[in-house]
Protein backbone atom coordinates (compact mmCIF):
# COMPACT_ATOMS: atom_id res chain seq x y z
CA UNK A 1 0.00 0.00 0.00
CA UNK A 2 1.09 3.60 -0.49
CA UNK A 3 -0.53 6.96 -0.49
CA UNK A 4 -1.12 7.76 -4.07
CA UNK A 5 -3.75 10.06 -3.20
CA UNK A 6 -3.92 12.45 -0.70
CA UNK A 7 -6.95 14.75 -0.03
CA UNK A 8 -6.83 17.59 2.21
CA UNK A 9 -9.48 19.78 3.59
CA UNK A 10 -9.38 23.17 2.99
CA UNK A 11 -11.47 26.15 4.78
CA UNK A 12 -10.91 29.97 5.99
CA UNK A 13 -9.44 29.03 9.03
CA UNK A 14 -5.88 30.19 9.91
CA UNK A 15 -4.74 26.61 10.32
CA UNK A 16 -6.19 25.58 6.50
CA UNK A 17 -2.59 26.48 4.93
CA UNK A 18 -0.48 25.19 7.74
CA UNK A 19 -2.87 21.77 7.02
CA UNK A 20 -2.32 22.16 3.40
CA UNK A 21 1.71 22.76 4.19
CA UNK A 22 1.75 19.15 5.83
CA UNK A 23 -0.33 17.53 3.81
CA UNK A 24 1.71 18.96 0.51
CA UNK A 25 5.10 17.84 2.24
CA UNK A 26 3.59 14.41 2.99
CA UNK A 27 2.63 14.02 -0.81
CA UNK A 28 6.00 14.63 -1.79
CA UNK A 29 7.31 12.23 0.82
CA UNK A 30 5.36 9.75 -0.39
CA UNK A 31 5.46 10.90 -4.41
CA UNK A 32 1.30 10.99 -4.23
CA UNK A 33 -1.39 12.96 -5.88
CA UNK A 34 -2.70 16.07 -3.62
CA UNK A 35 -6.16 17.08 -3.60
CA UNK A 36 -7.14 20.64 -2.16
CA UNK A 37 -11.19 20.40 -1.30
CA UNK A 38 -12.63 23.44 -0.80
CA UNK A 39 -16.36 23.31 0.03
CA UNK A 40 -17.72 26.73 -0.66
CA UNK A 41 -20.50 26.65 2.74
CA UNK A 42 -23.22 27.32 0.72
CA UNK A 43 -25.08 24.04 1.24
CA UNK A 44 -24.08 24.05 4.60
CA UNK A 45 -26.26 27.53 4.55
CA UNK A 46 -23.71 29.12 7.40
CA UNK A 47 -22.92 32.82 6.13
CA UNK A 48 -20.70 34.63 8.29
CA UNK A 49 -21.83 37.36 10.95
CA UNK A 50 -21.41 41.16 9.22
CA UNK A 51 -20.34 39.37 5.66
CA UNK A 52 -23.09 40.80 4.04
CA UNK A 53 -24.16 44.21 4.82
CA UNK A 54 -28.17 44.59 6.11
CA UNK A 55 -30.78 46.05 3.58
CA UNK A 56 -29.22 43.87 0.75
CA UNK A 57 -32.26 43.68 -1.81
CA UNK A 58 -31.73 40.04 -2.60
CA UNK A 59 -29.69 38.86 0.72
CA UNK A 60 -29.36 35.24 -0.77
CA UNK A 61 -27.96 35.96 -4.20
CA UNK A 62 -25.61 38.34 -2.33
CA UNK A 63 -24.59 35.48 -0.09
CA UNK A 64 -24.20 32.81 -2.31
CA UNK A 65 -21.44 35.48 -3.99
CA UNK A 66 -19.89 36.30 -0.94
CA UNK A 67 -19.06 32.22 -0.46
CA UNK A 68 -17.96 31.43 -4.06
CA UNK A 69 -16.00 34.18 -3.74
CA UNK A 70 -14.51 33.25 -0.46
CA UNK A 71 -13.52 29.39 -1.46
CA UNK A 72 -11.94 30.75 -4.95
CA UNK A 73 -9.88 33.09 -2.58
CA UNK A 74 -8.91 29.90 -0.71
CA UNK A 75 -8.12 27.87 -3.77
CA UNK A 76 -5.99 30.49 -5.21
CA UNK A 77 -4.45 30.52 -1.93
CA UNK A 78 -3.42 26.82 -2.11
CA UNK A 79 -2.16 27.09 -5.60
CA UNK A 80 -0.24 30.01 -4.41
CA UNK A 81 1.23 28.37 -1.67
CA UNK A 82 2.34 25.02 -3.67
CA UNK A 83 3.86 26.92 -6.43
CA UNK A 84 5.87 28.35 -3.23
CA UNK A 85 7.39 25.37 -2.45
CA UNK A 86 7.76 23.41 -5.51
CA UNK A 87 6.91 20.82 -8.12
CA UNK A 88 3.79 18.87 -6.79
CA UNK A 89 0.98 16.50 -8.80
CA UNK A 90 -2.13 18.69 -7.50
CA UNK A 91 -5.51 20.15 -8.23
CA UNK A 92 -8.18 21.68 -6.19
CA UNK A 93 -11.84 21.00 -6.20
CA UNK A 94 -14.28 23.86 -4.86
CA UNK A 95 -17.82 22.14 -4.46
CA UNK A 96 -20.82 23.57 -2.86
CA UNK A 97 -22.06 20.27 -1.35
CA UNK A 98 -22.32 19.98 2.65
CA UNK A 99 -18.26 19.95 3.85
CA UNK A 100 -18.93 16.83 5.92
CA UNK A 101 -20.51 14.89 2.88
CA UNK A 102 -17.94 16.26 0.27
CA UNK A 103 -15.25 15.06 2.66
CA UNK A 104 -16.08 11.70 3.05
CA UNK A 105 -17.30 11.42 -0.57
CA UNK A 106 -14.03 12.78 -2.22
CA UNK A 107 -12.12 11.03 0.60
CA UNK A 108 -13.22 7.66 -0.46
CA UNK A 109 -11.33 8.62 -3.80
CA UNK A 110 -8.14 8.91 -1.75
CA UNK A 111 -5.95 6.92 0.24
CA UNK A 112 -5.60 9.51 2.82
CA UNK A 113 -8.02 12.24 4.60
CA UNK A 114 -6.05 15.03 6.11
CA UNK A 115 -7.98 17.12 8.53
CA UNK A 116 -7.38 19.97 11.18
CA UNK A 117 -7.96 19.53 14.97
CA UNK A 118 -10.00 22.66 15.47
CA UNK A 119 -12.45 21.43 13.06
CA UNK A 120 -13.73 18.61 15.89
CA UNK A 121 -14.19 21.81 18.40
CA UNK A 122 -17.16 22.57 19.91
CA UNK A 123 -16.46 26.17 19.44
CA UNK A 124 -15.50 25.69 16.46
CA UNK A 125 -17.32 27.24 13.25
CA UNK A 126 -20.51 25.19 12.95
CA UNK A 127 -20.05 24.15 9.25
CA UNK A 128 -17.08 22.03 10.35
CA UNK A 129 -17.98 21.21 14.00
CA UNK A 130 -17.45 17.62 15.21
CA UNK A 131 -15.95 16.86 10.96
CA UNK A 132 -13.41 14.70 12.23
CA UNK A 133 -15.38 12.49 14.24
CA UNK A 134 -17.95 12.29 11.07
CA UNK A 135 -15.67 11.72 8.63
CA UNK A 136 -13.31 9.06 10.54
CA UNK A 137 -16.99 7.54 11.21
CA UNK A 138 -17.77 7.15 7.13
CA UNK A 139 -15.09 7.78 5.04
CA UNK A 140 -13.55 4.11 4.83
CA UNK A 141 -9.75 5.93 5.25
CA UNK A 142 -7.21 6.40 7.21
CA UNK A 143 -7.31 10.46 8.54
CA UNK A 144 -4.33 12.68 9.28
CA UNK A 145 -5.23 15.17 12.08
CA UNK A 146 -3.23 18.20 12.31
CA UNK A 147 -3.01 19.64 15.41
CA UNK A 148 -4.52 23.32 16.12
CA UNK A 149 -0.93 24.47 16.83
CA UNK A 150 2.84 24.06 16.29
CA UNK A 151 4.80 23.62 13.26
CA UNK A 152 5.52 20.00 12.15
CA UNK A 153 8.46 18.47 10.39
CA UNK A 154 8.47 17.06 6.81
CA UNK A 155 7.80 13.80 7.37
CA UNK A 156 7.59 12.18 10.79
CA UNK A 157 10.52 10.43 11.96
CA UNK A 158 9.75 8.94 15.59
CA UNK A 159 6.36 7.28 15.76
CA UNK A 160 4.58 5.87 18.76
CA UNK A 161 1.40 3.47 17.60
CA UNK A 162 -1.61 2.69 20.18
CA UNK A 163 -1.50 -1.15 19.90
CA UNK A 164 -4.57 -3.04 22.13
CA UNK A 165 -4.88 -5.81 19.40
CA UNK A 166 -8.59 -4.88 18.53
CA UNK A 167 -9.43 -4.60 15.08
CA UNK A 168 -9.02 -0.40 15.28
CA UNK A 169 -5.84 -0.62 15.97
CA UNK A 170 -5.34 -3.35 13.09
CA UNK A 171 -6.64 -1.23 10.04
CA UNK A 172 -4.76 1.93 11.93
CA UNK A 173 -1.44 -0.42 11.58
CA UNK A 174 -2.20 -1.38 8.51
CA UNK A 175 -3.29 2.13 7.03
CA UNK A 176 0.07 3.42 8.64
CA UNK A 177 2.49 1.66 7.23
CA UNK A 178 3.54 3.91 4.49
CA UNK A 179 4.49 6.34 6.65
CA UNK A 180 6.47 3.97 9.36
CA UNK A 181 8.56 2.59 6.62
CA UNK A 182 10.12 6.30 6.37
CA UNK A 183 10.05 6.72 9.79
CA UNK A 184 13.68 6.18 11.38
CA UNK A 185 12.02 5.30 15.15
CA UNK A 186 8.49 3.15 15.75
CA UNK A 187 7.32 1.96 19.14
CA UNK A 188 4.38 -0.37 19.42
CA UNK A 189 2.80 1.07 22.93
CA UNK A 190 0.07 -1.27 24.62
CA UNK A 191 -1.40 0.35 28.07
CA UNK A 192 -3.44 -0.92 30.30
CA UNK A 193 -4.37 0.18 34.32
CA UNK A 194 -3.38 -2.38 37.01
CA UNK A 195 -7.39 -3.65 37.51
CA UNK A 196 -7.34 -4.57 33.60
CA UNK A 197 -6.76 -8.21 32.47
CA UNK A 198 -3.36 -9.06 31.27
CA UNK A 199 -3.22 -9.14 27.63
CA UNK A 200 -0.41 -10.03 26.38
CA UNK A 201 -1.11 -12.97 25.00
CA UNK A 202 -3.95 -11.43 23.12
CA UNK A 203 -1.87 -8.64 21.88
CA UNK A 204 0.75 -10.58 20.10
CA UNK A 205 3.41 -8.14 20.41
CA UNK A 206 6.78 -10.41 18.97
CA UNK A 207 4.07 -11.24 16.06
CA UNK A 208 3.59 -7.82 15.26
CA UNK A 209 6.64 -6.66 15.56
CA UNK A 210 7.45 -9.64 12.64
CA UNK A 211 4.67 -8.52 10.86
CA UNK A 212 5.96 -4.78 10.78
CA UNK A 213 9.53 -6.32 9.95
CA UNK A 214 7.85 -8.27 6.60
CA UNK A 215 6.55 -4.90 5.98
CA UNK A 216 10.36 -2.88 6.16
CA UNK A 217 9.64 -1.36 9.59
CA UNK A 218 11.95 -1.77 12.54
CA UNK A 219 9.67 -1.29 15.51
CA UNK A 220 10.50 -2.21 19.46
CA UNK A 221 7.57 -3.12 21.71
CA UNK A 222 6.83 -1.56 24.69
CA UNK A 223 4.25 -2.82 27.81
CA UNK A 224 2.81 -0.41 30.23
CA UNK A 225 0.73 -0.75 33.37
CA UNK A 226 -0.50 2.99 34.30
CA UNK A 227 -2.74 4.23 37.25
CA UNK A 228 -3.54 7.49 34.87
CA UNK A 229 -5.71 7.67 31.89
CA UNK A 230 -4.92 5.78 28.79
CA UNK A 231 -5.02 9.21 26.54
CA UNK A 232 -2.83 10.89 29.52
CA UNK A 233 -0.56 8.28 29.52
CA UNK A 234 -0.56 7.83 25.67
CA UNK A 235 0.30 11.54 25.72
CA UNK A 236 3.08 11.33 28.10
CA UNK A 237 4.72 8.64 26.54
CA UNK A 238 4.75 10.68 23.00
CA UNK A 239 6.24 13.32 24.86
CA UNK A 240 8.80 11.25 26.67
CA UNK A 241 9.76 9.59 23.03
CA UNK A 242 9.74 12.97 21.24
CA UNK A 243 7.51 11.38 18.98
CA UNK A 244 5.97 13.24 15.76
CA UNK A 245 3.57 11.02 15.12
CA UNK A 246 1.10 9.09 16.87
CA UNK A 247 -0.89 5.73 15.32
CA UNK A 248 -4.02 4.35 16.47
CA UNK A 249 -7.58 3.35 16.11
CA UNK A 250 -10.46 5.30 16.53
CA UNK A 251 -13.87 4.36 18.14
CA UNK A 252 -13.57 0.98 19.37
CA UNK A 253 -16.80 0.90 20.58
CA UNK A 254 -20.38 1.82 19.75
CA UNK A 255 -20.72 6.01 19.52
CA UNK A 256 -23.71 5.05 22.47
CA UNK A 257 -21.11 3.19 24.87
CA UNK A 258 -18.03 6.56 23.63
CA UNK A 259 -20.63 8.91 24.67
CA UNK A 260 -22.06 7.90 28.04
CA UNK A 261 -18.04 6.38 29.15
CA UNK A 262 -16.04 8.80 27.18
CA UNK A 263 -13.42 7.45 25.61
CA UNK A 264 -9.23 8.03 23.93
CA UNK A 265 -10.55 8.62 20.74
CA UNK A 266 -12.02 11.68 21.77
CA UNK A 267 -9.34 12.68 24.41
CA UNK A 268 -6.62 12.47 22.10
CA UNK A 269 -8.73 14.54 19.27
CA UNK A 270 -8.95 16.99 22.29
CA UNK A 271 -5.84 17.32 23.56
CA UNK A 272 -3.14 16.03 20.70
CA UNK A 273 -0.18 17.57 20.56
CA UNK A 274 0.93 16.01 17.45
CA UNK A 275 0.10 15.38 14.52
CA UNK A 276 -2.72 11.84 14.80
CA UNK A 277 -3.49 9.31 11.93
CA UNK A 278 -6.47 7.72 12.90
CA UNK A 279 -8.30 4.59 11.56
CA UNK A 280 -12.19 3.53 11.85
């Protein structure tokens, strides 16, 4: 598997080019095809506050302008940008269909989604609000989440990958390995607090660090017990590693069961502090 197609959402945030940035230095990394999507809001129906000035005779023909013209400023933006920093197989699609639909739609035609952080917020502009979550949900692809700060490096290097040996963590393995083959560091991290079941016979760890080896990645295995949160301690460990990169699955369990227990998906979407590639 490689990523021959990479597809990369693109909005009027402030983080949209610094997503774009990564996700045009990942394509070259891995010689793909980028895709800027830029959905233009107007099925989404969300015009800005004081975009369009009051006692407009026809308000919606005015805004419907107003959002074209935003998401061809955006395109041009991106085009600018990767002429900026070199050669690069790219185009850019500006659709008006609902940005969570034309996500996972387009995605589907890629081998990789990349997304920002800030677009999961609850704060967040409401066109994009809880996108991550949907797409991961639907799209059938592995997603790249870009944290909503810091500057990241070309291509990740050290990678830590959430292993629990459920089938999550599998297809994120799986979807991964592209980028751990150019990775010069990989730990396989299993966690688990001191009232859980041993599982290391279910996780399999020499076998997937074999499987990984078949696959031209040199990965170590490493076995925690911790009294803290899993996400905490997932964290921790990426920061104790210097990891740029963190692997693992997302929404092990029903979205009923995440949302009355919580769970890491959604506490490592919250509080990342690099760069994710998540797997449904």
């Amino acid at each position: 598997m490689n990523y021959k197609t990479i597809l990369v959402h693109l909005d009027h945030s402030l983080r949209s080019p610094v997503r774009a940035a990564m996700a045009a230095r990942w394509s070259r990394a891995h010689e793909s095809h980028l895709v800027g999507l830029v959905p233009s809001g107007l099925s989404d129906g969300a015009i800005p506050a004081g975009a369009i000035a009051t006692g407009m005779t026809d308000y919606i023909a005015e805004s419907s302008d107003y959002l074209r013209r935003r998401a061809e400023a955006i395109a041009r933006e991106f085009r600018t940008d990767i002429a900026r920093s070199g050669p690069l197989s790219y185009d850019v699609r500006t659709v008006d269909d609902v940005a969570v639909e034309a996500v996972v739609r387009y995605g589907r035609a890629s081998d990789l989604v990349v997304l920002g952080q800030g677009e999961d917020s609850s704060k967040g502009d409401p066109v994009t609000r809880g996108l991550v979550q949907k797409v991961l949900m639907e799209v059938g692809r592995p997603v790249l989440v870009v944290p909503a700060a810091g500057v990241f490096a070309e291509r990740p290097r050290t990678v830590v990958a959430a292993w629990d040996g459920s089938r999550e963590s599998a297809v994120a393995l799986q979807a991964a390995l592209p980028a751990l083959r150019q990775a010069a560091r990989v730990t396989l991290l299993s966690l688990r607090h001191p009232h859980d079941e041993d599982n290391t016979q279910r996780l399999l760890l020499p076998d997937m660090i074999q499987f990984l080896l078949r696959h031209g990645v040199q990965a170590r295995a490493e076995s925690q017990v911790t009294e803290i949160d899993i996400a905490d301690a997932l964290l921790s460990r990426i920061s104790d590693l210097g990891a740029d990169l963190l692997v693992m699955g997302g929404y092990g369990h029903s979205r009923l069961r995440e949302r009355v227990l919580g769970g890491v998906t959604r506490q490592i979407l919250a509080q990342m502090t690099v760069p994710v590639l998540m797997a449904h």
